[in-house]
C-alpha atoms as a PDB file:
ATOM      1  CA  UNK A   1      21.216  -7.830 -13.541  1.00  0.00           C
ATOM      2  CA  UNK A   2      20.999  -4.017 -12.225  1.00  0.00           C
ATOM      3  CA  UNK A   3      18.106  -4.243 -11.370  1.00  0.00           C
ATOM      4  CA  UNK A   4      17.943  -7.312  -9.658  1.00  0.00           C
ATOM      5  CA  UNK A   5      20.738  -6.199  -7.652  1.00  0.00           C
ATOM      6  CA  UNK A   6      18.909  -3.128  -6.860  1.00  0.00           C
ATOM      7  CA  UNK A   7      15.873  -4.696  -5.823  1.00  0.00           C
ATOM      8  CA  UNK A   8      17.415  -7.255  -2.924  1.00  0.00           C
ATOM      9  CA  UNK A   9      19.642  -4.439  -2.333  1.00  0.00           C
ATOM     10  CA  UNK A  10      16.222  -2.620  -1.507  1.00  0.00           C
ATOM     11  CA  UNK A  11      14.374  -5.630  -0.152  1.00  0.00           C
ATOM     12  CA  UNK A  12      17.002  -6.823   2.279  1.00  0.00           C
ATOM     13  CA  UNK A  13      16.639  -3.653   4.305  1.00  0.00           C
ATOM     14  CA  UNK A  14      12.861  -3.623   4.216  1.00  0.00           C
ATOM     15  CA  UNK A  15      12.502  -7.206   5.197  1.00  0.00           C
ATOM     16  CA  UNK A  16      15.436  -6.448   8.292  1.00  0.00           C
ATOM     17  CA  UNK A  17      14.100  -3.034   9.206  1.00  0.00           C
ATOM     18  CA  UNK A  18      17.258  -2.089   8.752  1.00  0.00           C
ATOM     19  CA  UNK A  19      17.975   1.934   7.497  1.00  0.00           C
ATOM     20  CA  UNK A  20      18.874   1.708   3.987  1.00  0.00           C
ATOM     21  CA  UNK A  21      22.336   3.262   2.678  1.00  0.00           C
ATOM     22  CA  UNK A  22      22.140   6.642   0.760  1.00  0.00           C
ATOM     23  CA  UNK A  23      17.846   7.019   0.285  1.00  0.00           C
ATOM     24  CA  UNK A  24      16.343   9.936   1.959  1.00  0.00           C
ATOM     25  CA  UNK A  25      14.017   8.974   4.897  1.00  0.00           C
ATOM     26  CA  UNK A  26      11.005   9.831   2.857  1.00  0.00           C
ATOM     27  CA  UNK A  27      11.569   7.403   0.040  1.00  0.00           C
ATOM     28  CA  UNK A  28      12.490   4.756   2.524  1.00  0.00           C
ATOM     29  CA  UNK A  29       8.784   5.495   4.222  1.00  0.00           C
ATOM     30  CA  UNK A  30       7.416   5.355   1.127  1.00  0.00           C
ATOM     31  CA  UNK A  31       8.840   2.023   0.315  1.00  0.00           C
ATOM     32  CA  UNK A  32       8.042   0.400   2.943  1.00  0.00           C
ATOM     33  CA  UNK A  33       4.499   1.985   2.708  1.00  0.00           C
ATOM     34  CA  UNK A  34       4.216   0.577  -0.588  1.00  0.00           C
ATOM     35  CA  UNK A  35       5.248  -2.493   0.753  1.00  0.00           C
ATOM     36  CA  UNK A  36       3.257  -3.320   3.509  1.00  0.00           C
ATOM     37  CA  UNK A  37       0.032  -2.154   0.962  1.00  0.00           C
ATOM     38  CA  UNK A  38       1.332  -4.975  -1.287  1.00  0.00           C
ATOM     39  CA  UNK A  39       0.951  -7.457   2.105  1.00  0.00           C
ATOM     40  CA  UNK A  40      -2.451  -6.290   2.695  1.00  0.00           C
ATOM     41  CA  UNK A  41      -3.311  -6.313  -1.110  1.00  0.00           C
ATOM     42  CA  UNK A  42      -2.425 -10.138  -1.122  1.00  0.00           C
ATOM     43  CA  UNK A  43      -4.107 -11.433   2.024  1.00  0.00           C
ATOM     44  CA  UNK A  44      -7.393 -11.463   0.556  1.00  0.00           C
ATOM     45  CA  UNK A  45      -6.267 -13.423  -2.492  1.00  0.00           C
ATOM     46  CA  UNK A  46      -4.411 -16.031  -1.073  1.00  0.00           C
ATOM     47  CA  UNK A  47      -6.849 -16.433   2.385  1.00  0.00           C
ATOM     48  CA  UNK A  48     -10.293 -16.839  -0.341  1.00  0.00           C
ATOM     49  CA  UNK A  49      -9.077 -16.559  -4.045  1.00  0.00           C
ATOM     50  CA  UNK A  50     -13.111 -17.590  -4.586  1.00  0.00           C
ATOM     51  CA  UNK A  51     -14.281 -14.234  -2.686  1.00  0.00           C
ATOM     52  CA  UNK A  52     -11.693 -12.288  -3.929  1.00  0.00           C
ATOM     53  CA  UNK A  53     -12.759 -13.573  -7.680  1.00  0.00           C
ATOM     54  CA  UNK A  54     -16.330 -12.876  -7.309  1.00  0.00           C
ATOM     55  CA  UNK A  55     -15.956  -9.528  -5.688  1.00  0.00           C
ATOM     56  CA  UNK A  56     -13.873  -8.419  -8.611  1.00  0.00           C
ATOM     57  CA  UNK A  57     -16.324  -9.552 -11.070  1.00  0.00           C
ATOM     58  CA  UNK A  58     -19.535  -7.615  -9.007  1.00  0.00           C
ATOM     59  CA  UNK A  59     -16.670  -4.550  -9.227  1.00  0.00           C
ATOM     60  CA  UNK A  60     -16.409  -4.827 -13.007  1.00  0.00           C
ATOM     61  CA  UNK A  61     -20.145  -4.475 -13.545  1.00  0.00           C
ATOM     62  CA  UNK A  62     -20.198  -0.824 -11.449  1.00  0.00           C
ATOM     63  CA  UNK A  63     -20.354   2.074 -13.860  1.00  0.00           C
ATOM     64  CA  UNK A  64     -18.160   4.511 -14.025  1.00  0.00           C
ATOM     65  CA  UNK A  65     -20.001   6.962 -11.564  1.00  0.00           C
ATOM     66  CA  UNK A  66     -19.984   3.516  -8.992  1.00  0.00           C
ATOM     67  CA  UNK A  67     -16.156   3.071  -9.438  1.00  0.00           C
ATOM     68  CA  UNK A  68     -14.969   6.677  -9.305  1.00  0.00           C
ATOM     69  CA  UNK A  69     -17.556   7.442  -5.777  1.00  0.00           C
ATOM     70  CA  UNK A  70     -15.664   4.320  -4.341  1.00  0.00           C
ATOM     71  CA  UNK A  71     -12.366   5.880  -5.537  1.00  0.00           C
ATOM     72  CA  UNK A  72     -12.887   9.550  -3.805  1.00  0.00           C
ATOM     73  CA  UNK A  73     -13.791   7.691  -0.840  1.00  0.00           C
ATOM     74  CA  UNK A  74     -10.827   5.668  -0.815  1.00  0.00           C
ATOM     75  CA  UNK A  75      -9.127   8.844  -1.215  1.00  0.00           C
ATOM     76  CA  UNK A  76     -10.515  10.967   1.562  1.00  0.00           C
ATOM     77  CA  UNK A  77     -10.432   8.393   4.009  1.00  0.00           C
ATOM     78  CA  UNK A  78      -6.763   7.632   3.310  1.00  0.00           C
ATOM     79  CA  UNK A  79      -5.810  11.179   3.855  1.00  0.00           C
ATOM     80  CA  UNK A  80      -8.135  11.713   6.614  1.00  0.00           C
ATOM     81  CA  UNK A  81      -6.586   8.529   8.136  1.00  0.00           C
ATOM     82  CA  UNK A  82      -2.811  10.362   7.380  1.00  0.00           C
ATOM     83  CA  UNK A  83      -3.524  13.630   9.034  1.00  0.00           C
ATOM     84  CA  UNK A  84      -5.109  12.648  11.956  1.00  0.00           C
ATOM     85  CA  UNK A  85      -1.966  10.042  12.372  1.00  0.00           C
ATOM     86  CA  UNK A  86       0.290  13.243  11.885  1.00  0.00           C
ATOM     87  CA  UNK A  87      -2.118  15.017  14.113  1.00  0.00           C
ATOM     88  CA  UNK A  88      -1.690  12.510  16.736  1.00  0.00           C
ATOM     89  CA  UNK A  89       1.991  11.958  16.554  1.00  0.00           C
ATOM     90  CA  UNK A  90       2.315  16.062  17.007  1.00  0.00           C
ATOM     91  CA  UNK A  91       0.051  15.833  20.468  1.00  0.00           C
ATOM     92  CA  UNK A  92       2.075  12.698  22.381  1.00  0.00           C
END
């Protein structure tokens, strides 16, 4: 029941964009990070579950090489994407 508590107690806030009581800034950017990845993660599901099916099952027959050169990619353009928003909220 913990938990559950915990997790509306979390959600609530998110949902409000209101500041939540006694989390450090950072883990309160990183929730709602993770959250809005979880929206994006789900449009493509719900919009065409048929797409979204097949493209997982061309993804599952990439080899290893395949998967991981998608992977690094995902990973530099994330943090190129971060530090040039940092960059740019520095300049304005």
């Amino acid at each position: 029941m913990t938990h559950l508590l915990l997790f509306f107690d979390t959600l609530i806030p998110l949902v409000l964009n209101l500041p939540l009581r006694g989390i450090p800034k950072i883990v309160e950017m990183l929730l709602r990070t993770l959250g809005l990845l979880l929206v994006l993660e789900g449009i493509l599901p719900f919009l065409a579950p048929n797409g979204w099916r097949q493209t997982l099952a061309r993804l599952s027959k990439l080899n290893d090489q395949q998967v991981r050169f998608i992977g690094v990619t995902a990973i530099v353009a994330g943090t190129l994407l971060f530090q040039m928003v940092a960059w740019l909220s520095r300049v304005h």
